[in-house]
Protein backbone atom coordinates (compact mmCIF):
# COMPACT_ATOMS: atom_id res chain seq x y z
CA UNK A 1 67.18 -20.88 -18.30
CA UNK A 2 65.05 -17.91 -18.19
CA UNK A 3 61.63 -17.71 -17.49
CA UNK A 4 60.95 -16.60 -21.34
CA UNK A 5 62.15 -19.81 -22.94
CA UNK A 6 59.74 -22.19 -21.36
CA UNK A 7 56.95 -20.27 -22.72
CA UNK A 8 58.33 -20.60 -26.46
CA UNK A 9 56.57 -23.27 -28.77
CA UNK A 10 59.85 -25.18 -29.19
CA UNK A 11 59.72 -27.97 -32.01
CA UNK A 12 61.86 -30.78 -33.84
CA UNK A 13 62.62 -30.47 -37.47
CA UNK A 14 60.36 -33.15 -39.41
CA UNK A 15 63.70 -35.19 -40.38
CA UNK A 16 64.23 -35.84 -36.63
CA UNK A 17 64.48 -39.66 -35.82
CA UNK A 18 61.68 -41.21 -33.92
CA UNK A 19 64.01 -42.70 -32.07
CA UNK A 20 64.28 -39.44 -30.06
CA UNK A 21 68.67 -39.14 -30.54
CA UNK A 22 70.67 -36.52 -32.00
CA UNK A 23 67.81 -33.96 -32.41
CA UNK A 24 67.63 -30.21 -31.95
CA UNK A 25 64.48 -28.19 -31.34
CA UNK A 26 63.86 -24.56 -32.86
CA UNK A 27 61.71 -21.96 -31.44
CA UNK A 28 61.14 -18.68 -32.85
CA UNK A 29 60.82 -15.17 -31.30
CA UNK A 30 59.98 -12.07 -32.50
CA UNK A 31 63.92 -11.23 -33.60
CA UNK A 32 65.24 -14.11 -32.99
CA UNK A 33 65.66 -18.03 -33.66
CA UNK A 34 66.46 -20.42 -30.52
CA UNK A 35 68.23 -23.57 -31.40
CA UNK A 36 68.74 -26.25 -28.08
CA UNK A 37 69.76 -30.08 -27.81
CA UNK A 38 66.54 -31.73 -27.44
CA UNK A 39 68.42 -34.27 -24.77
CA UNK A 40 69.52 -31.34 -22.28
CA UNK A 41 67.16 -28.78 -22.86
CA UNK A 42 68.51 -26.98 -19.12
CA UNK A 43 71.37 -25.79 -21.29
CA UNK A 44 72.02 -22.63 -22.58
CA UNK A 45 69.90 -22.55 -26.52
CA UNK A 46 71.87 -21.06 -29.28
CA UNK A 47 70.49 -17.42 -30.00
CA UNK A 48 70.61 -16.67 -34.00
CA UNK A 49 69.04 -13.28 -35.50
CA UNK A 50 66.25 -14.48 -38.10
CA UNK A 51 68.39 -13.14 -40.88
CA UNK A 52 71.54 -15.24 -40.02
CA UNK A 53 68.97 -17.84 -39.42
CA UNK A 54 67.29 -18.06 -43.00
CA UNK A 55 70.99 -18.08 -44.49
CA UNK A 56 71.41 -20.75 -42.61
CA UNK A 57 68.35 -22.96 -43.78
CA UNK A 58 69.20 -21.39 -47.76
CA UNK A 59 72.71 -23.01 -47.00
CA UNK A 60 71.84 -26.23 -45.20
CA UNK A 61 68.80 -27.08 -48.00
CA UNK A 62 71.43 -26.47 -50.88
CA UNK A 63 69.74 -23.68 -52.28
């Protein structure tokens, strides 16, 4: 992981479990959106442009 990605504010989305499992964390850049497995956060985080990104959320929230 480089040094960037530890300084990003990295969070979980508010429907995450408290029980900590099957949970992603987001962290946006300035072009980008950073999506990593909260459970093995030394792997590699999905890199999606903010456009692709906001499709994404329109899709996922059914709107």
């Amino acid at each position: 992981m480089s040094s960037g990605m530890t300084e990003l504010a990295w969070f979980k989305s508010s429907y995450s479990g408290s029980q900590g499992d099957s949970c992603v964390e987001v962290a946006i850049a300035e072009q980008t959106v950073l999506v990593r497995d909260s459970k093995d956060v030394t792997r590699p985080a999905l890199t999606v442009g903010r456009e692709g990104w906001g499709r994404f959320v329109r899709f996922a929230s059914g709107r």
